[in-house]
Structures are given as structure tokens and as C-alpha cells.
C-alpha atoms as a PDB file:
ATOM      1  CA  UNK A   1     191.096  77.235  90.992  1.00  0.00           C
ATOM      2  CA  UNK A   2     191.750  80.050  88.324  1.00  0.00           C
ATOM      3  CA  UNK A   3     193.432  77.072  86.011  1.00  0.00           C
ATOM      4  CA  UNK A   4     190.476  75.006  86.348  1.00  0.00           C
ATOM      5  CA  UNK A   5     187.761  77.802  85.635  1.00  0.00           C
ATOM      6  CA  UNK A   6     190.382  78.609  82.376  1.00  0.00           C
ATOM      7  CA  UNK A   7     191.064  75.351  80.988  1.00  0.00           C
ATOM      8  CA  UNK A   8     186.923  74.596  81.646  1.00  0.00           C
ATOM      9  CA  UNK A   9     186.294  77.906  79.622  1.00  0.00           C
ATOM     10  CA  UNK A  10     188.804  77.152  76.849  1.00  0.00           C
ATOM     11  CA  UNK A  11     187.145  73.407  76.562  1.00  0.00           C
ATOM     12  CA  UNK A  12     183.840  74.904  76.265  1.00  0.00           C
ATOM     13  CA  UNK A  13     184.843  77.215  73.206  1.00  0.00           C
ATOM     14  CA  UNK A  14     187.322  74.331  71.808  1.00  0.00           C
ATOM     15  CA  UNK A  15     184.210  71.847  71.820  1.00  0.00           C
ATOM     16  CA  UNK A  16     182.075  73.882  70.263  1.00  0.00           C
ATOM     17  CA  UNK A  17     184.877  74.754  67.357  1.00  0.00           C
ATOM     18  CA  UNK A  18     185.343  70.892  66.484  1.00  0.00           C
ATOM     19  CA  UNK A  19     180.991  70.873  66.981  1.00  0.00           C
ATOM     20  CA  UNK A  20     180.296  73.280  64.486  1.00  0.00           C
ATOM     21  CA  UNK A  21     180.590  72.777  61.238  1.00  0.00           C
ATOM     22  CA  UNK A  22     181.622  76.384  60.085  1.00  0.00           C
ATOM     23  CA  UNK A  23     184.247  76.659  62.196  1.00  0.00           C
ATOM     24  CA  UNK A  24     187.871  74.903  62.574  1.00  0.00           C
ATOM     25  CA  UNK A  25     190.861  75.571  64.337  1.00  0.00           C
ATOM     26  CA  UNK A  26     194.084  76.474  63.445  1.00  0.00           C
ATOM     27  CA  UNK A  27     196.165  75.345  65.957  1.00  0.00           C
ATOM     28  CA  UNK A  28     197.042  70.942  66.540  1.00  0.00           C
ATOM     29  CA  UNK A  29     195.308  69.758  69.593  1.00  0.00           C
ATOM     30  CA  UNK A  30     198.329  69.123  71.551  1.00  0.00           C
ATOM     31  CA  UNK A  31     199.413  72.902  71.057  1.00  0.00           C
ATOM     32  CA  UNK A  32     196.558  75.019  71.737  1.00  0.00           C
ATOM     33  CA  UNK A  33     196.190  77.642  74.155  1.00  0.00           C
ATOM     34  CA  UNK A  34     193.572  78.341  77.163  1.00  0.00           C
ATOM     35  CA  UNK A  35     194.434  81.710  76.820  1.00  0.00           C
ATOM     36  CA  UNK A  36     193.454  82.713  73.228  1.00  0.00           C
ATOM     37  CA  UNK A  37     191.822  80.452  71.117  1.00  0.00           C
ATOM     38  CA  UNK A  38     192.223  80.844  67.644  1.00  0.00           C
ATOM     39  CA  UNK A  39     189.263  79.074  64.867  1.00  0.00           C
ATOM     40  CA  UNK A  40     188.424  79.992  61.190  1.00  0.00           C
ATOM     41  CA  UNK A  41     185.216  79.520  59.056  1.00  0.00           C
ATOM     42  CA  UNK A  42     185.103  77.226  56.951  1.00  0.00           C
ATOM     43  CA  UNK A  43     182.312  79.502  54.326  1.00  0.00           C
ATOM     44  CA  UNK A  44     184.166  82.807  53.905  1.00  0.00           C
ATOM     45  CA  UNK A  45     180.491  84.011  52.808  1.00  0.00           C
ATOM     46  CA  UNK A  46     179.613  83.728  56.522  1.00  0.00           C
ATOM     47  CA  UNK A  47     182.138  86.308  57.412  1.00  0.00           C
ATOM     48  CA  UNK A  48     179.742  89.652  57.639  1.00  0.00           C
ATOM     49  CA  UNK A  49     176.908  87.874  59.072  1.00  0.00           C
ATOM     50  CA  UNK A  50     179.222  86.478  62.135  1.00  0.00           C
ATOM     51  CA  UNK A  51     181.172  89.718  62.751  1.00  0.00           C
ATOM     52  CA  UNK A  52     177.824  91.802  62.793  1.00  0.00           C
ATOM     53  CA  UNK A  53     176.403  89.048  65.418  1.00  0.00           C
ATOM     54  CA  UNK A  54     179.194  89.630  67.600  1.00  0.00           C
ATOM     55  CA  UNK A  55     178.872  92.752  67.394  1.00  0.00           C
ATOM     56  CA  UNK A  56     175.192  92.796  68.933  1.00  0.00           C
ATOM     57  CA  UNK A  57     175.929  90.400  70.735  1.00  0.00           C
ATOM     58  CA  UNK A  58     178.300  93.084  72.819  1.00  0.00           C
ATOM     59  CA  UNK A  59     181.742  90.618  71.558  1.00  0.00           C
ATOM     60  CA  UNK A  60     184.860  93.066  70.903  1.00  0.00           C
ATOM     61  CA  UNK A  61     188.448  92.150  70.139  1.00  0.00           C
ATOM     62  CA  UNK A  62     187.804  88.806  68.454  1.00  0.00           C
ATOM     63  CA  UNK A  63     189.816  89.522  65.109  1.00  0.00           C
ATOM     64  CA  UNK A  64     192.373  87.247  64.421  1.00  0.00           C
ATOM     65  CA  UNK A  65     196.307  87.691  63.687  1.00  0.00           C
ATOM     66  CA  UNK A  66     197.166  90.124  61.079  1.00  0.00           C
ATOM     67  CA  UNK A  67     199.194  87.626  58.984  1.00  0.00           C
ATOM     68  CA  UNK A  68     196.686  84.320  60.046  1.00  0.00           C
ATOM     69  CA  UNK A  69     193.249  85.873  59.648  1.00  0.00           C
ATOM     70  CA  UNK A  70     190.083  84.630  61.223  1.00  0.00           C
ATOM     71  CA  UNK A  71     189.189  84.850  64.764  1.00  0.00           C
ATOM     72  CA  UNK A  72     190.958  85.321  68.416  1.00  0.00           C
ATOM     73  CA  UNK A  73     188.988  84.871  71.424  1.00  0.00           C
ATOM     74  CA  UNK A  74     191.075  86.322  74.226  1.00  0.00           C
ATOM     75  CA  UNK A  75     189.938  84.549  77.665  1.00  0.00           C
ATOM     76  CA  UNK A  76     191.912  85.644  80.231  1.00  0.00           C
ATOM     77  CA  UNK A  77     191.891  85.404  83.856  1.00  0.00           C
ATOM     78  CA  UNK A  78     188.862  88.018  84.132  1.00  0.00           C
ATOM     79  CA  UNK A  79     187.100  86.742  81.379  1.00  0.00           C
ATOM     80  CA  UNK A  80     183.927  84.862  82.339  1.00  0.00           C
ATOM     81  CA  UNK A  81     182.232  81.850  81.945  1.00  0.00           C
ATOM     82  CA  UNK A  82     178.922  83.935  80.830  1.00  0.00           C
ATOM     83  CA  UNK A  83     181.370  85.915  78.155  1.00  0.00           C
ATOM     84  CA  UNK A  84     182.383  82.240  76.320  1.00  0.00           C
ATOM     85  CA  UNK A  85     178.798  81.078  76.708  1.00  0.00           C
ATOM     86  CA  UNK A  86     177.654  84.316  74.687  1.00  0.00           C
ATOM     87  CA  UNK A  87     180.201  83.568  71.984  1.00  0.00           C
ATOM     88  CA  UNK A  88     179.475  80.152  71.511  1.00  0.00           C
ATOM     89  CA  UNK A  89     175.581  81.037  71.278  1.00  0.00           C
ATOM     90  CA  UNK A  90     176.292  83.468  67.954  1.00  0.00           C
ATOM     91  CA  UNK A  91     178.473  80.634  67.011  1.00  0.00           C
ATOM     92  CA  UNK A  92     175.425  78.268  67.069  1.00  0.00           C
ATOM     93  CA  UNK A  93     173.246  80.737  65.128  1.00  0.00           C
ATOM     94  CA  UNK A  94     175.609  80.702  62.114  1.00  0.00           C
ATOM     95  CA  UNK A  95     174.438  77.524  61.718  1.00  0.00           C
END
């Protein structure tokens, strides 16, 4: 049940990635992770707008790697549905 309602959540935030124009991902298809899903934008200029929508939008601890940049969505076991659902809606308002 738990590795249905993770690989469902990861799917969600994955579709919405390949979706949206302004974001991409950085890892092949074959080797991502349900766990922590890493994506880019593809307009650098977008940057400050994005983070500060996250940040209203109550999103925390979505920088990326040190040495990769961009963004890492961490959606673990306890992380909700409602919680990937919130990120993807600032995602769509980039746009």
C-alpha cells in the first residue's frame, strides 16, 4: 500500500515535470527515484519568482544538490498526496 501511494505521488510530480514547459528533469526515465525527484527550469529568469511561490505556498527543503543545482522534492513515506498536489499547483502558475 505505502509503494503504491509513493510511486502514485512520484508519477503525479514526474507528469507534471515532462507537462510543463519550464521544467525538465535531470535524471533518464528508467533511473529516477520515487523518493526524491529531482527537475530544473528551463528560464533561469524564473528562478526568484518560483522559490518565493514556494515559499508562500508553505514548500521547504526543495533546493537541489549542491554540485547539480535546481530543485529536490523529498517525498517520503509521510509525505502526502495534498503536499505534491500543492507543489505542482505553484508549478502550474510559473506558467
Amino acid at each position: 500500500s505505502i509503494e503504491r501511494k509513493n510511486k502514485e505521488k512520484a508519477t503525479l510530480l514526474y507528469n507534471e515535470i515532462e507537462r510543463n514547459p519550464l521544467f525538465f528533469g535531470i535524471v533518464n526515465p528508467e533511473d529516477r527515484s520515487n523518493m526524491n525527484v529531482c527537475f530544473l527550469l528551463t528560464d533561469d529568469s524564473k528562478k526568484e519568482l518560483f522559490d518565493t511561490l514556494c515559499i508562500k505556498a508553505g514548500i521547504s527543503g526543495i533546493k537541489g544538490h549542491r554540485s547539480v543545482g535546481g530543485y529536490r522534492a523529498s517525498i517520503y513515506n509521510a509525505m502526502p498526496i495534498e503536499s505534491i498536489k500543492v507543489l505542482i499547483s505553484v508549478m502550474k502558475k510559473l506558467i
